[in-house]
N, C-alpha and C. Protein backbone atom coordinates (compact mmCIF):
# COMPACT_ATOMS: atom_id res chain seq x y z
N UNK A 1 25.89 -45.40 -9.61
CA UNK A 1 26.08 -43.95 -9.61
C UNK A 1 27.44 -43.61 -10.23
N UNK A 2 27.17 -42.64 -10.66
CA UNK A 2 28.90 -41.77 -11.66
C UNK A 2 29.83 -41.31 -10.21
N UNK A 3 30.83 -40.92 -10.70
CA UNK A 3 31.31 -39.95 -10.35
C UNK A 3 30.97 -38.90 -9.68
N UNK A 4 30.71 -38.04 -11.04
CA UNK A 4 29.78 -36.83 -10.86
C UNK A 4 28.41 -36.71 -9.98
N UNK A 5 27.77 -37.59 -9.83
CA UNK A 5 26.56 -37.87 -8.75
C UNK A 5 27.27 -37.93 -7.54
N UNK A 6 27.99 -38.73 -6.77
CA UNK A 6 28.89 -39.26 -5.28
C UNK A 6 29.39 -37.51 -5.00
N UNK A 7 29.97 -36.94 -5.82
CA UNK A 7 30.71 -35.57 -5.48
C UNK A 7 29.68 -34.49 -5.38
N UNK A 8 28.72 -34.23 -6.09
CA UNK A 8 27.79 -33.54 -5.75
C UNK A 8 27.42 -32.93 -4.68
N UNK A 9 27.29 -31.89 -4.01
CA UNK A 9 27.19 -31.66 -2.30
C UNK A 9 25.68 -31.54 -2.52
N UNK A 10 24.73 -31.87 -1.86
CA UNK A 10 23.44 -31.66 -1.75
C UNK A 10 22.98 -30.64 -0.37
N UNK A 11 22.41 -29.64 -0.16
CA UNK A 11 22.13 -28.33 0.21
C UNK A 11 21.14 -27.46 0.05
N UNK A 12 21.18 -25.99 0.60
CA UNK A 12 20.61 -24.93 -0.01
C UNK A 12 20.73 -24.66 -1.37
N UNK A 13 19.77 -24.66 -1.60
CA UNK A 13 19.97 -23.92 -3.38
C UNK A 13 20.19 -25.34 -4.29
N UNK A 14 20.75 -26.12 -3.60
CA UNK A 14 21.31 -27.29 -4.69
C UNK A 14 20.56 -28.66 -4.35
N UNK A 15 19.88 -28.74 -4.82
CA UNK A 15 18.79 -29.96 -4.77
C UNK A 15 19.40 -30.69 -5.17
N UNK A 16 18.44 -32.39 -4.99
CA UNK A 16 19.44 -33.51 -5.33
C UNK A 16 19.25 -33.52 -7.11
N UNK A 17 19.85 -34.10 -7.77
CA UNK A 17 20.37 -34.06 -9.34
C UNK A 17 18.45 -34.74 -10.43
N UNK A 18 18.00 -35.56 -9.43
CA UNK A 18 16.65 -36.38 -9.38
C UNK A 18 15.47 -35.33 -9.50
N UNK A 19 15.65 -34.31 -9.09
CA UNK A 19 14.37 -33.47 -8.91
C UNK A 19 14.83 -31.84 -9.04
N UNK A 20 15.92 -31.87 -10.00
CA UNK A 20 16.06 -30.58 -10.67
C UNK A 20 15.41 -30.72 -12.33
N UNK A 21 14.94 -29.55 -12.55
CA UNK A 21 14.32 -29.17 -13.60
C UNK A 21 15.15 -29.80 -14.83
N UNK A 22 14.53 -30.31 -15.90
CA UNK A 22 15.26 -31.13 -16.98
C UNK A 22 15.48 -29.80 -17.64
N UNK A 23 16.33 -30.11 -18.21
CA UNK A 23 17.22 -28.79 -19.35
C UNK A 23 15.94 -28.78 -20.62
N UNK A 24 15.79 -27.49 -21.25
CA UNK A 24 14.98 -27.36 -21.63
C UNK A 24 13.45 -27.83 -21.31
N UNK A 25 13.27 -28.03 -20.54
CA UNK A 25 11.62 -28.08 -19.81
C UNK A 25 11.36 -27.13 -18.73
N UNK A 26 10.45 -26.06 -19.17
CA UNK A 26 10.15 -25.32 -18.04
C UNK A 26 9.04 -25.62 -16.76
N UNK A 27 9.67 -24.82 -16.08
CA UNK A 27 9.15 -25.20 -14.30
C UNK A 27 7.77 -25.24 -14.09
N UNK A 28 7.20 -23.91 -14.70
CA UNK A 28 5.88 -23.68 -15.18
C UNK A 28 5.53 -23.66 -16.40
N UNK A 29 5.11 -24.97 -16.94
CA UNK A 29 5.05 -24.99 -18.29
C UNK A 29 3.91 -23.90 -18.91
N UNK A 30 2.54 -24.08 -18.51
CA UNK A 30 1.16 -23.30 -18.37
C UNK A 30 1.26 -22.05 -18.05
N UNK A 31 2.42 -21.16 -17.52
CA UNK A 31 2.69 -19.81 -17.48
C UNK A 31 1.23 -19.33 -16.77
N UNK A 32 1.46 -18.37 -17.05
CA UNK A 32 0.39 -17.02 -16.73
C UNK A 32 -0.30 -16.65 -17.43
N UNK A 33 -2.04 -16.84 -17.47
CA UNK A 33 -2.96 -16.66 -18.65
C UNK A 33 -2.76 -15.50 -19.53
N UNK A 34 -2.89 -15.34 -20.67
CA UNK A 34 -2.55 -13.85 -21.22
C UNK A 34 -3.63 -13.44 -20.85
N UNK A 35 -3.91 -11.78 -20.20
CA UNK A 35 -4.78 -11.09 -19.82
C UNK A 35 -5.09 -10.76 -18.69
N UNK A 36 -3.89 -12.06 -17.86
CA UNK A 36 -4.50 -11.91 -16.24
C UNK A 36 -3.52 -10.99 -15.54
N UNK A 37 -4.69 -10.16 -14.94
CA UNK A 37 -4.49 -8.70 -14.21
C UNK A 37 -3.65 -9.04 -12.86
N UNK A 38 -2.82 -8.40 -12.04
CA UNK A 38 -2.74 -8.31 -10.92
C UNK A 38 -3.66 -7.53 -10.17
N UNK A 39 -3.44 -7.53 -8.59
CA UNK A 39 -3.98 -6.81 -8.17
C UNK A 39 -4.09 -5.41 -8.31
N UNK A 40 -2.78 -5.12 -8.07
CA UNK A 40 -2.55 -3.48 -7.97
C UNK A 40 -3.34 -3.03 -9.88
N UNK A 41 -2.84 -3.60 -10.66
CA UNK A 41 -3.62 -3.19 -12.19
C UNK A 41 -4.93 -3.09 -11.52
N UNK A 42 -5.50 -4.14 -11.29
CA UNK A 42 -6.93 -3.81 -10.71
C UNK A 42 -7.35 -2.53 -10.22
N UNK A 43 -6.33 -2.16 -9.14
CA UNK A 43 -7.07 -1.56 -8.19
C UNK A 43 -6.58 -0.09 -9.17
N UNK A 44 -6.08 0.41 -9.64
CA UNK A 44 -5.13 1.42 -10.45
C UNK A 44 -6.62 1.82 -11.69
N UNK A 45 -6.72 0.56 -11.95
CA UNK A 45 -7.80 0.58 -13.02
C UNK A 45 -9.24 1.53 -12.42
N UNK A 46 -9.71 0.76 -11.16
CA UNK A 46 -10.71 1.06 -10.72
C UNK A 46 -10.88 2.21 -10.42
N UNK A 47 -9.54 2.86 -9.72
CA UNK A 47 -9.45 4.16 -9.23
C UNK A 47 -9.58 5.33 -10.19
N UNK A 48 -9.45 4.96 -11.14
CA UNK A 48 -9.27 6.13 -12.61
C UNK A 48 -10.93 6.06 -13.21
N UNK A 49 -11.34 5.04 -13.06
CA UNK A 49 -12.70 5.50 -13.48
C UNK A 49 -13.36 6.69 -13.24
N UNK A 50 -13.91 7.18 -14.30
CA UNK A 50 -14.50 8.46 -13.87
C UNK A 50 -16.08 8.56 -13.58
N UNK A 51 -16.16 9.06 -12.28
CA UNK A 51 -18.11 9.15 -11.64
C UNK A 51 -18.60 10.72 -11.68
N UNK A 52 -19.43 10.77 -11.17
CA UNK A 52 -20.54 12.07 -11.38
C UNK A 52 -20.64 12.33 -9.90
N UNK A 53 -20.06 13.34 -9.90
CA UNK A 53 -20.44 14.26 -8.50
C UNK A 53 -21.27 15.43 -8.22
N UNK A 54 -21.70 15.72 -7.42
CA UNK A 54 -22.33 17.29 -7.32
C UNK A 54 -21.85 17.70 -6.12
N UNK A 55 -22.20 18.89 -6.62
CA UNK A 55 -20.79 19.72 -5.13
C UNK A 55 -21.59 21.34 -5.52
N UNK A 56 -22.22 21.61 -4.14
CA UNK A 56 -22.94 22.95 -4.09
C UNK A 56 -24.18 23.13 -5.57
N UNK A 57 -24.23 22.21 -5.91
CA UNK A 57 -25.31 22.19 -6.61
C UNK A 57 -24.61 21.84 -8.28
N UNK A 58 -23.64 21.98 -8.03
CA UNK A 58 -22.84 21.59 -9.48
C UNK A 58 -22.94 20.32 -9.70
N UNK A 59 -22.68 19.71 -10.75
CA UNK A 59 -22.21 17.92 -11.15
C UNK A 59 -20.93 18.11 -12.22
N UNK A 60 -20.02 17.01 -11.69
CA UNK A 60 -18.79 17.31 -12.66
C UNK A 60 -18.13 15.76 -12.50
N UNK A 61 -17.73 15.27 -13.21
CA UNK A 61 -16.90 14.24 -13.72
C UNK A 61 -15.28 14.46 -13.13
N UNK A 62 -15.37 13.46 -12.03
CA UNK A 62 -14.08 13.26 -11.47
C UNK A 62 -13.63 11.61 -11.19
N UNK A 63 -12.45 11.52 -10.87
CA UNK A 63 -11.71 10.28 -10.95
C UNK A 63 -12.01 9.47 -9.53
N UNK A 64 -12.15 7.91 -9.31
CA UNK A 64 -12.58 7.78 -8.00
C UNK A 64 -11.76 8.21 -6.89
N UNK A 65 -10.83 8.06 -7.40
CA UNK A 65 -9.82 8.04 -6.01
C UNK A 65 -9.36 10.12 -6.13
N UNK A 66 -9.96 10.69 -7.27
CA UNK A 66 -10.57 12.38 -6.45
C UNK A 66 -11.29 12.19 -5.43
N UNK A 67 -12.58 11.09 -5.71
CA UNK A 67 -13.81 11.17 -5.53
C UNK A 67 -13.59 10.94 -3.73
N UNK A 68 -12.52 10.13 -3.59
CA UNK A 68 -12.75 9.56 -2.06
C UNK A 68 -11.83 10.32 -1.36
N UNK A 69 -10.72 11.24 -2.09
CA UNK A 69 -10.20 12.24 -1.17
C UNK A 69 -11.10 13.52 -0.73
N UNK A 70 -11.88 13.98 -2.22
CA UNK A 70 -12.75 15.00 -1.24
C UNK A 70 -13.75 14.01 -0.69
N UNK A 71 -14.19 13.32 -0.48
CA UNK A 71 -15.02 12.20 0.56
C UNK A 71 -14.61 12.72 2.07
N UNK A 72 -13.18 12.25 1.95
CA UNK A 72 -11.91 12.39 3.00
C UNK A 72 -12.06 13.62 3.68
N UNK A 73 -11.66 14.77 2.98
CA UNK A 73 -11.81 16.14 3.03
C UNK A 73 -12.91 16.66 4.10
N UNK A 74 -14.13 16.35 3.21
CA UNK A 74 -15.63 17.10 3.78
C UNK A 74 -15.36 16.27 5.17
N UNK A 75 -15.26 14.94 5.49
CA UNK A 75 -15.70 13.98 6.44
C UNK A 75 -15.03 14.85 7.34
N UNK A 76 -13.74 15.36 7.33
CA UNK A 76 -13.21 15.65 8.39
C UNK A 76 -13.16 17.31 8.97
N UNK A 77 -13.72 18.10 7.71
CA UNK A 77 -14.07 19.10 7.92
C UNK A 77 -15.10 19.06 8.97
N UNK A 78 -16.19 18.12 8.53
CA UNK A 78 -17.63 17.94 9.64
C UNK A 78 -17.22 17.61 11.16
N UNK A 79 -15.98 17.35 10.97
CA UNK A 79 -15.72 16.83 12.56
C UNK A 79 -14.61 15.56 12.86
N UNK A 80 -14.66 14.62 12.12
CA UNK A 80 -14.39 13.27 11.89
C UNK A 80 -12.90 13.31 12.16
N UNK A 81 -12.48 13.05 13.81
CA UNK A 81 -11.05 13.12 14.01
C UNK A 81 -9.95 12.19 13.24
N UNK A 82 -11.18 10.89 12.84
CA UNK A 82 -10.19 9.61 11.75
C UNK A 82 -9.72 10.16 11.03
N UNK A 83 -10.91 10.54 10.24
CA UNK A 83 -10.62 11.08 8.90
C UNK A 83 -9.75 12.45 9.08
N UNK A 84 -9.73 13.32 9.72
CA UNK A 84 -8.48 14.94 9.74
C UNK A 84 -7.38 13.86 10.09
N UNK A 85 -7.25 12.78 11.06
CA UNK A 85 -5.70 12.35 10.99
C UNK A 85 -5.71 12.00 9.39
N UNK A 86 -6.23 11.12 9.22
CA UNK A 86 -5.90 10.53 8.05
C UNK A 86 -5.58 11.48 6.95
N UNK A 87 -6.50 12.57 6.69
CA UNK A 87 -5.87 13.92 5.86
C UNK A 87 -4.05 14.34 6.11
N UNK A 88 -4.02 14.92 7.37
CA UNK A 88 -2.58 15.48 7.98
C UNK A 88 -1.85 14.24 7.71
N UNK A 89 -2.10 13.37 8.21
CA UNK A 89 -0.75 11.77 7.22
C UNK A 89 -0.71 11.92 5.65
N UNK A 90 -1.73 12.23 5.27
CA UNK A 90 -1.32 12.01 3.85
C UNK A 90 -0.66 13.16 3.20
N UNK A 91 -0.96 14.26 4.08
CA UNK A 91 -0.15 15.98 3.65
C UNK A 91 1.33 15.56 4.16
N UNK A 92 1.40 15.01 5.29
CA UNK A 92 3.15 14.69 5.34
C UNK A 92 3.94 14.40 4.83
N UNK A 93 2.85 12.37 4.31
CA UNK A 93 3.95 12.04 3.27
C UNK A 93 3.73 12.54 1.33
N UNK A 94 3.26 14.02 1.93
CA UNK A 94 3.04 14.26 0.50
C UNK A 94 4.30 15.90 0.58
N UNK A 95 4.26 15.96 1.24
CA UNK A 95 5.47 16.90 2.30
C UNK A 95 4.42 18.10 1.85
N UNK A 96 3.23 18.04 2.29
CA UNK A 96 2.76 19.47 2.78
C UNK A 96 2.24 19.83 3.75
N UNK A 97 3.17 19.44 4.82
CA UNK A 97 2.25 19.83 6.28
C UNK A 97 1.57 20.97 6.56
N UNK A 98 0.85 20.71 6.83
CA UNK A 98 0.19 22.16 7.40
C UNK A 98 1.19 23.46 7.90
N UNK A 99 1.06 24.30 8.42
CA UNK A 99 1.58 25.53 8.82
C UNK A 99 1.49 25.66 10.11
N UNK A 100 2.06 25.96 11.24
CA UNK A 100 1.60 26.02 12.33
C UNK A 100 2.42 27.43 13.30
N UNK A 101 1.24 28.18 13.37
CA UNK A 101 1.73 29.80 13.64
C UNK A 101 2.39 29.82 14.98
N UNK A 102 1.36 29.18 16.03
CA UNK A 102 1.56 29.27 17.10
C UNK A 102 1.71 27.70 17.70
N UNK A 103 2.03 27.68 19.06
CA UNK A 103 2.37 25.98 19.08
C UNK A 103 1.68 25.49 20.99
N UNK A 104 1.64 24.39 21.12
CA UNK A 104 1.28 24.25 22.13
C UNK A 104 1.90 23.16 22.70
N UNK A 105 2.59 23.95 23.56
CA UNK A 105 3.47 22.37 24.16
C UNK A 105 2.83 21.31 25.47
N UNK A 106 3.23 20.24 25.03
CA UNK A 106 2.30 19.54 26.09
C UNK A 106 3.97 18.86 26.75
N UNK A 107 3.74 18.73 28.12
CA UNK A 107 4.51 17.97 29.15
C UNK A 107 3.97 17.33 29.48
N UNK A 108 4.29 15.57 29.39
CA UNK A 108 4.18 14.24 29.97
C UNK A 108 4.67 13.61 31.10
N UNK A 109 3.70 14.25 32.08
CA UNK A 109 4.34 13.70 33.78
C UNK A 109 4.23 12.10 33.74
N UNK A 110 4.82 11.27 33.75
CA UNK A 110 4.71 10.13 33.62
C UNK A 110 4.82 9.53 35.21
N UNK A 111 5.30 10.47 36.47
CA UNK A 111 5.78 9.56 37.49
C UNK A 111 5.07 11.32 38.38
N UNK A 112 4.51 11.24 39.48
CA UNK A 112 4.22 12.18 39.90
C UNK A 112 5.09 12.13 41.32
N UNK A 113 5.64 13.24 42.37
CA UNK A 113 6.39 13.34 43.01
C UNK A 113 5.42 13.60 44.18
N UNK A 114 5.60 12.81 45.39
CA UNK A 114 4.39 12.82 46.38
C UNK A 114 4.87 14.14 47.16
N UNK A 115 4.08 14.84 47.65
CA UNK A 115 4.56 16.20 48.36
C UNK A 115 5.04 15.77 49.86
N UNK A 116 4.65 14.75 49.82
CA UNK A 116 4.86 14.33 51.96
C UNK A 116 6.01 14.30 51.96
């Protein structure tokens, strides 16, 4: 062994001198296929496609991810407490909360006080 090998501190980050990458040879030689998608491209992709809806008797060409917010919408209009939370979360972090005229306060007795 050199010098330079004995002084070497071996560690985090600093592997032994034997099993570091040779200078000019890369780590991943085979890279990343050209063409290959991630997920999120995927899913970005999918969502923009445009489908055929009808709505009150109309048909009109909208984007999927229109398609599954008014999905969202009607579901919770009909009743669907998931789906109205899930609406009001997404108006929040879209900062348009709803309006709220009047309010209703609720108190949380957590410990009740025995009358005896």
């Amino acid at each position: 062994m050199s010098d330079d090998d004995q002084t070497y501190e071996v560690g985090y980050g600093k592997p032994p001198v034997a099993t570091q990458f040779k200078k000019g040879k890369s780590g991943n030689p085979r890279g990343r296929p050209k063409g290959a998608r991630g997920v999120r491209t995927l899913l970005a992709e999918a969502l923009a496609q445009q489908i055929t809806i009808s709505e009150a008797g109309r048909t009109s060409r909208v984007s999927k991810s229109e398609a599954l917010i008014l999905s969202l919408i009607t579901r919770a209009i009909k009743g669907d407490i998931r789906a109205a939370a899930q609406i009001l979360r997404l108006m929040e972090e879209q900062g348009e909360a709803p309006q709220r005229e009047g309010g209703i306060n609720v108190t949380v007795i957590d410990q009740f006080d025995d009358p005896e």
